[in-house]
Protein backbone atom coordinates (compact mmCIF):
# COMPACT_ATOMS: atom_id res chain seq x y z
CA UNK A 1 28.98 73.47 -12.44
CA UNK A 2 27.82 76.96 -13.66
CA UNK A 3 29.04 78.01 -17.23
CA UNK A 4 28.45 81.39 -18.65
CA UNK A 5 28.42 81.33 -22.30
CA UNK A 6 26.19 82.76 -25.34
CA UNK A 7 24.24 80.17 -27.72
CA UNK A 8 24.22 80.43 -31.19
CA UNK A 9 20.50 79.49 -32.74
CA UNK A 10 20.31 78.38 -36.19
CA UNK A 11 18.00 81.00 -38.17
CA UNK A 12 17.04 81.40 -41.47
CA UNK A 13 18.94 83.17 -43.81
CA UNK A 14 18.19 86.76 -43.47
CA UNK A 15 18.95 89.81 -45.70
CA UNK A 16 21.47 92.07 -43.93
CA UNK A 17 20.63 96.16 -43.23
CA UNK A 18 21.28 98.62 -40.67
CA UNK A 19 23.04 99.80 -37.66
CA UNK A 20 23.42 101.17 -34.16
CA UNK A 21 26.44 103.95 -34.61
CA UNK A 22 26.03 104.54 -38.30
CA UNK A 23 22.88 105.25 -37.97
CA UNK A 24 23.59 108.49 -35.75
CA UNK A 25 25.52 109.93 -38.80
CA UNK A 26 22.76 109.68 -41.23
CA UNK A 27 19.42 109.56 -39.11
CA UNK A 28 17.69 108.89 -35.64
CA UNK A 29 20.18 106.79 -33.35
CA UNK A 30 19.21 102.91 -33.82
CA UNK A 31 20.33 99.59 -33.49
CA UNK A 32 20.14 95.97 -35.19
CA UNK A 33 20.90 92.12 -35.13
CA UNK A 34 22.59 89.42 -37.29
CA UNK A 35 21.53 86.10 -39.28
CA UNK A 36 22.97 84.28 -36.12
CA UNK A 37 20.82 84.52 -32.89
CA UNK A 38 22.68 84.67 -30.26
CA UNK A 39 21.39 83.17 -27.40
CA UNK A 40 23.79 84.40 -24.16
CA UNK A 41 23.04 82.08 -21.73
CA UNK A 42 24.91 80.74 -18.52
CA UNK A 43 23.56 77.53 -17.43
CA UNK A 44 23.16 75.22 -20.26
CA UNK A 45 19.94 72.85 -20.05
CA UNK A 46 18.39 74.48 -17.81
CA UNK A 47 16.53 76.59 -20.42
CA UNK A 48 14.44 74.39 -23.03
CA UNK A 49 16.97 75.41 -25.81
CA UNK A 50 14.27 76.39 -28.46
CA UNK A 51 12.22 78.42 -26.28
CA UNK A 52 12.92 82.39 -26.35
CA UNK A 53 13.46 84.33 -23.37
CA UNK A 54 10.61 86.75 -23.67
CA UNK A 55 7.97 83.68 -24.00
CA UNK A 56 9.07 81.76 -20.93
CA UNK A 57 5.33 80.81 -19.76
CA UNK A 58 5.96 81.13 -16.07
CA UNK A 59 8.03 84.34 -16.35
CA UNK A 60 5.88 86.61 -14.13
CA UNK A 61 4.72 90.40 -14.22
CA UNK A 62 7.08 91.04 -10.95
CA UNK A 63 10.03 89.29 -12.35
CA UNK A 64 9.84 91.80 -15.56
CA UNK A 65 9.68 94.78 -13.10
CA UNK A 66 12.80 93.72 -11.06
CA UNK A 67 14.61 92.87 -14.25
CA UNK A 68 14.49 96.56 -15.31
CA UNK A 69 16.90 98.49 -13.24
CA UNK A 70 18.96 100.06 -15.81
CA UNK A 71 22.87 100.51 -16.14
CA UNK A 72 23.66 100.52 -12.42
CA UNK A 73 26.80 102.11 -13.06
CA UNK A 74 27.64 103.71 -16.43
CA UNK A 75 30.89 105.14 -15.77
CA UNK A 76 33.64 104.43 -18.32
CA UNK A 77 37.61 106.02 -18.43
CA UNK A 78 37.85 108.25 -20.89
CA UNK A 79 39.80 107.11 -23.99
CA UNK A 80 43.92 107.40 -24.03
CA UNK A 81 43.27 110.99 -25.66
CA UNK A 82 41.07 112.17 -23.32
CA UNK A 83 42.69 111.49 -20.14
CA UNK A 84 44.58 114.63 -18.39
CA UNK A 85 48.45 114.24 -17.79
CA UNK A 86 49.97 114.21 -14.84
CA UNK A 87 52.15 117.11 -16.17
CA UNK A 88 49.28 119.51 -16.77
CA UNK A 89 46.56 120.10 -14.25
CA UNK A 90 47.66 117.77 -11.22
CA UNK A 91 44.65 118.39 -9.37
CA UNK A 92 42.34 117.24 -12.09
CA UNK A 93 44.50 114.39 -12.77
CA UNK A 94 44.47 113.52 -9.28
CA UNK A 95 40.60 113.35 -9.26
CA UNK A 96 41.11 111.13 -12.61
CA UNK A 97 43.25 108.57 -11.16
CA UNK A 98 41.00 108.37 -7.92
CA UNK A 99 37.98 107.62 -10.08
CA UNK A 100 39.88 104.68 -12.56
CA UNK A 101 41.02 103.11 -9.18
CA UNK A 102 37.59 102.72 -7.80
CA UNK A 103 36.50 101.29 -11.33
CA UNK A 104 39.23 98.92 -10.89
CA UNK A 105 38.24 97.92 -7.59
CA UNK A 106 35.07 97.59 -8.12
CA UNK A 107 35.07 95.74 -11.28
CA UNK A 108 37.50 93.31 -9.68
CA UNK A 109 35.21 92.85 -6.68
CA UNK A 110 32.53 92.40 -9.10
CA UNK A 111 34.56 89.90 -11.14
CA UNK A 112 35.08 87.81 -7.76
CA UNK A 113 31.91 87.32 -7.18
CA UNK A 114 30.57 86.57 -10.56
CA UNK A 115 33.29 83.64 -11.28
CA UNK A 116 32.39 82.20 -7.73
CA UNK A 117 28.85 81.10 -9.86
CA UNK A 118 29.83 81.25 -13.29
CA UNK A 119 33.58 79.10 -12.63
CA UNK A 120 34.42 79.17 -16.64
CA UNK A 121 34.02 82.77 -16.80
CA UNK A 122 37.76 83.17 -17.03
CA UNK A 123 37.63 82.23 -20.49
CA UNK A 124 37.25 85.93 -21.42
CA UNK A 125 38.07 85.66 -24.74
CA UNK A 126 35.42 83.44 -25.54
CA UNK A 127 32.80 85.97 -23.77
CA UNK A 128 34.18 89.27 -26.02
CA UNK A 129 33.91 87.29 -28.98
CA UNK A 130 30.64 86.25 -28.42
CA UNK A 131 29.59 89.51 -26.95
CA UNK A 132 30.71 90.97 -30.91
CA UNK A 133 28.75 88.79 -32.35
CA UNK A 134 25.38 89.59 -30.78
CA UNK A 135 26.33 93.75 -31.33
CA UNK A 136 26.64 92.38 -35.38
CA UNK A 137 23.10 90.26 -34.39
CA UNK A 138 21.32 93.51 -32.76
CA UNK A 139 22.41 95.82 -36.06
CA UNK A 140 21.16 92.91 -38.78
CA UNK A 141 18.04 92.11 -37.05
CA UNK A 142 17.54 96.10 -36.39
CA UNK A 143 17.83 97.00 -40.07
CA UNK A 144 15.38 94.42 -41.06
CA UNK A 145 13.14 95.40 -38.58
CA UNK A 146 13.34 92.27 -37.32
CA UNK A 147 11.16 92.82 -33.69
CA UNK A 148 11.13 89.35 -32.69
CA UNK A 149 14.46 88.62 -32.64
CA UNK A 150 15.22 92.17 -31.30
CA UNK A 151 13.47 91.49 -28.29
CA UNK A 152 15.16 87.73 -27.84
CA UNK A 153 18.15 89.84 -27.81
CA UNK A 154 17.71 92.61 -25.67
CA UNK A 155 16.14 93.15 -22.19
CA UNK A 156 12.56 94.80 -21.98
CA UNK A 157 12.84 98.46 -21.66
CA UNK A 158 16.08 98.10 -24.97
CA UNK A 159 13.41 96.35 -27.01
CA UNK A 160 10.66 99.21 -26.51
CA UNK A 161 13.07 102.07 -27.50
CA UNK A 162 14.44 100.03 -30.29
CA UNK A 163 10.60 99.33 -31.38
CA UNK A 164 10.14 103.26 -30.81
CA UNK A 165 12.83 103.70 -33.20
CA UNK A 166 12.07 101.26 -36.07
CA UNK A 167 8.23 102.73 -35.83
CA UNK A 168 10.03 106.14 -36.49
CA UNK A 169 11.90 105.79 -39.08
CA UNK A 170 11.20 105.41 -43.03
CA UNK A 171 13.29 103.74 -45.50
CA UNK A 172 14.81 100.00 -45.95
CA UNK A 173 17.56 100.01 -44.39
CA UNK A 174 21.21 98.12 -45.12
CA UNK A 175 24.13 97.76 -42.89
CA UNK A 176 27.58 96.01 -43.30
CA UNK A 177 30.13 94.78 -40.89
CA UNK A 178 33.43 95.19 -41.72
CA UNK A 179 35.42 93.99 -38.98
CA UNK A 180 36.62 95.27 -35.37
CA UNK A 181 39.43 97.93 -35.43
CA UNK A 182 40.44 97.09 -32.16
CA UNK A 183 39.66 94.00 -29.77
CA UNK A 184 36.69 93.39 -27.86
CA UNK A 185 37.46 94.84 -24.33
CA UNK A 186 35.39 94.65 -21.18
CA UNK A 187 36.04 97.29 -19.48
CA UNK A 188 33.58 97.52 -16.07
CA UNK A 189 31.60 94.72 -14.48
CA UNK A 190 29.47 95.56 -11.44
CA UNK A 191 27.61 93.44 -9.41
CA UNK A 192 24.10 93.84 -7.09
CA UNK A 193 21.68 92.22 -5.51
CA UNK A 194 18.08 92.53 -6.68
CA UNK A 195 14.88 90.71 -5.55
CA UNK A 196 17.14 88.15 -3.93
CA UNK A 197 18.52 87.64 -6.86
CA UNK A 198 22.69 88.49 -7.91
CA UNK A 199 22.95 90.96 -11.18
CA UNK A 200 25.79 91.39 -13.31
CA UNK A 201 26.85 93.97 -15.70
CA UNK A 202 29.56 93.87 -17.88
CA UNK A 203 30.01 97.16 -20.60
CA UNK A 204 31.67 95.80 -23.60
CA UNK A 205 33.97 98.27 -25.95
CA UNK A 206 33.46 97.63 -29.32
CA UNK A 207 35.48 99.43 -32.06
CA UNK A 208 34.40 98.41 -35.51
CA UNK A 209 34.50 99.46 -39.04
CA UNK A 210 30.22 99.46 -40.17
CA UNK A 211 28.87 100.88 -43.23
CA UNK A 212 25.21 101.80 -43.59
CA UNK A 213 22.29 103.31 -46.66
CA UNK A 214 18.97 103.64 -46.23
CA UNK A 215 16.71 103.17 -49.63
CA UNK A 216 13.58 104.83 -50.47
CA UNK A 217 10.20 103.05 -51.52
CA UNK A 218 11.48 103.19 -55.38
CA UNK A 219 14.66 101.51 -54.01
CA UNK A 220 16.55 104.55 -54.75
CA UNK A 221 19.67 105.40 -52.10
CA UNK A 222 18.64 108.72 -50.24
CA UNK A 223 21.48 108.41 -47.12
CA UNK A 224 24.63 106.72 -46.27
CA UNK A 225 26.53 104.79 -48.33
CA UNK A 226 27.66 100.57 -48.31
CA UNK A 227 31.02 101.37 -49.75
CA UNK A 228 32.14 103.76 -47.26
CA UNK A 229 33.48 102.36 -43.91
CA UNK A 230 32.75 104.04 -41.13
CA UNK A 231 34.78 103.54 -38.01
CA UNK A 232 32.17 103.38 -34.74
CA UNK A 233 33.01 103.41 -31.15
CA UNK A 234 30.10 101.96 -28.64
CA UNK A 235 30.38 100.82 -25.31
CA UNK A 236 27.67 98.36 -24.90
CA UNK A 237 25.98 96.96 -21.30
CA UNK A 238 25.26 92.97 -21.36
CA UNK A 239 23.47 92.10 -18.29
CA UNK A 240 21.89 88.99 -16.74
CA UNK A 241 20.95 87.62 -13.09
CA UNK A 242 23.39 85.28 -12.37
CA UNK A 243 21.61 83.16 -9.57
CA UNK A 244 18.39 82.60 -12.17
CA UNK A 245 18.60 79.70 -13.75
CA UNK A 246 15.99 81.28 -16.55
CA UNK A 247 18.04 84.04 -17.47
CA UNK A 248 20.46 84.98 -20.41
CA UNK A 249 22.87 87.60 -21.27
CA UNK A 250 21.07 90.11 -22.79
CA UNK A 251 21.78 94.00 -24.30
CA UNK A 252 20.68 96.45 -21.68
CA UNK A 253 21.97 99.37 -23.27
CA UNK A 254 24.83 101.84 -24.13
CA UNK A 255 27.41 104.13 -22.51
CA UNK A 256 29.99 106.68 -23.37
CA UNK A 257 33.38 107.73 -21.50
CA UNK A 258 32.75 109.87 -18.85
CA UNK A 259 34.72 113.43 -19.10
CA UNK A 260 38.01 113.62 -17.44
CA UNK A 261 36.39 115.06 -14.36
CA UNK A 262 33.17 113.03 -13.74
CA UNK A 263 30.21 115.32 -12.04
CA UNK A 264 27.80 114.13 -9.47
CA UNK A 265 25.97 112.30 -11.50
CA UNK A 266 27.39 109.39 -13.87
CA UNK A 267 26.93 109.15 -17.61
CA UNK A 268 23.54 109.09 -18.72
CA UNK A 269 23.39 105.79 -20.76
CA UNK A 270 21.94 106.09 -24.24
CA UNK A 271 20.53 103.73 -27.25
C-alpha cells in the first residue's frame, strides 16, 4: 500500500537563525530550515533512507527538467477580510464565488485522485503538522546558511533562488519560532500529469508568530530583533510526483491570495 508521509532525519545539533517572512521586514525576502530534516516522503523503503534526494545516482538530467514545472496553479481565496459581500458589489461577488467554487472542485478532484495512490492520505492532520515542521526546517537551515540541507528540502529551481539569496546577503543571521497563530490549513491541491508521471501540489497556509536579527561581523545587532514576535502569513507549495517511487515532498515555492477579482493571469508565485 502507498503511504504519504514526511521523515524526520536525525541531524546534528544546529544553531538556530533566520527566516522566510521576517526577513521581508528587515532585508531581501529569504527562507530557512530546522535542526530536524524533514524528509517528506510517500513510499517508505523504497528510498535507501540515508540517501538525500538531490544525490540519487541514477536520477537523470531529463528527470530534473520535467521536475521543474512550477506552481501549476497559484490561485488562493482571499482572506475573510478581503473577500467582497454579497451586500456590496453583487457582480464582483458573483465573479468571487464562481472562482472559490472551481478551487473547490478542483482541489476535490485533485484530492480523489491523489488518495487513490497515496490511501493514508486522509490522515490530514498528520500531513499539516509535518508540512509546519519542514517551513520551521527551511527558516533554521536558511539562517545558517545551511545549502545542503536547503537543497534536501526544496526542489531544484527553490534551492537556486534560495542560494541566490544567502550569496546576497551579509550578516549572521538568527531566527525564532514562536508557535502557529492559527492551524495548518491546506487550502488547494491540484493534480497533472507530467512525463507520464502524476504531480501533486498541495499550498499549505501557515500563520505563525517568528522573530528574526541579523548580526554584524563584530557580533553587534544591526536589524530585527529576537524579542519581538512578529506575526507572518505564507502560503507555501509542497509538491511531489506521486507515481515515482524516488520522489519526496518537497518546497516548490510560495503564493499569496489572489485579489477579490482575479485577472487573466493567476498569482505570480514568489520566494
Amino acid at each position: 500500500m502507498l503511504r504519504t508521509s514526511f521523515r524526520v532525519l536525525t541531524q546534528q545539533q544546529r544553531p538556530v537563525a533566520s527566516s522566510i517572512g521576517m526577513a521581508s521586514r528587515w532585508m531581501p525576502a529569504s527562507f530557512g530550515s530546522p535542526a530536524h530534516a524533514m524528509r517528506m516522503r510517500g513510499i517508505p523503503g523504497m528510498l535507501p533512507a540515508a540517501a538525500p534526494y538531490s544525490s540519487v545516482p541514477h536520477q537523470m538530467t531529463q528527470k530534473v527538467v520535467i521536475k521543474e514545472v512550477g506552481i501549476m496553479d497559484p490561485y488562493v481565496i482571499p482572506e475573510k477580510k478581503d473577500r467582497p459581500s454579497i451586500f456590496g458589489d453583487f457582480k464582483t461577488w458573483v465573479k468571487y464565488a464562481k472562482m472559490r467554487m472551481r478551487n473547490t472542485g478542483m482541489t476535490a478532484a485533485s484530492t480523489l485522485g491523489m488518495c487513490w495512490k497515496l490511501k493514508d492520505f486522509g490522515l490530514t492532520g498528520r500531513f499539516l503538522g509535518e508540512s509546519e515542521q519542514a517551513y520551521i526546517a527551511m527558516n533554521e537551515a536558511f539562517a545558517k546558511g545551511d545549502r545542503e540541507f536547503l537543497e534536501e528540502l526544496c526542489t531544484p529551481s527553490m534551492f537556486q533562488k534560495l542560494k541566490s539569496q544567502l550569496k546576497d546577503r551579509a550578516g549572521r543571521y538568527e531566527w525564532r519560532y514562536h508557535g502557529i497563530i492559527d492551524k495548518p490549513q491546506i487550502v488547494s491541491i491540484r493534480q497533472g500529469q507530467i512525463g507520464g508521471h502524476v504531480l501533486i501540489q498541495i499550498i499549505v497556509r501557515l500563520h505563525t508568530n517568528q522573530s528574526m536579527a541579523v548580526f554584524d561581523k563584530k557580533n553587534r545587532q544591526i536589524a530585527g530583533d529576537l524579542k519581538k514576535e512578529v506575526p507572518v502569513l505564507e502560503y507555501i507549495v509542497f509538491q511531489r510526483y506521486i507515481t515515482d517511487a524516488e520522489d519526496n515532498w518537497k518546497i516548490l515555492g510560495k503564493t499569496a491570495p489572489a485579489p477579490a477579482l482575479p485577472s487573466g493571469t493567476s498569482n505570480e508565485a514568489s520566494t
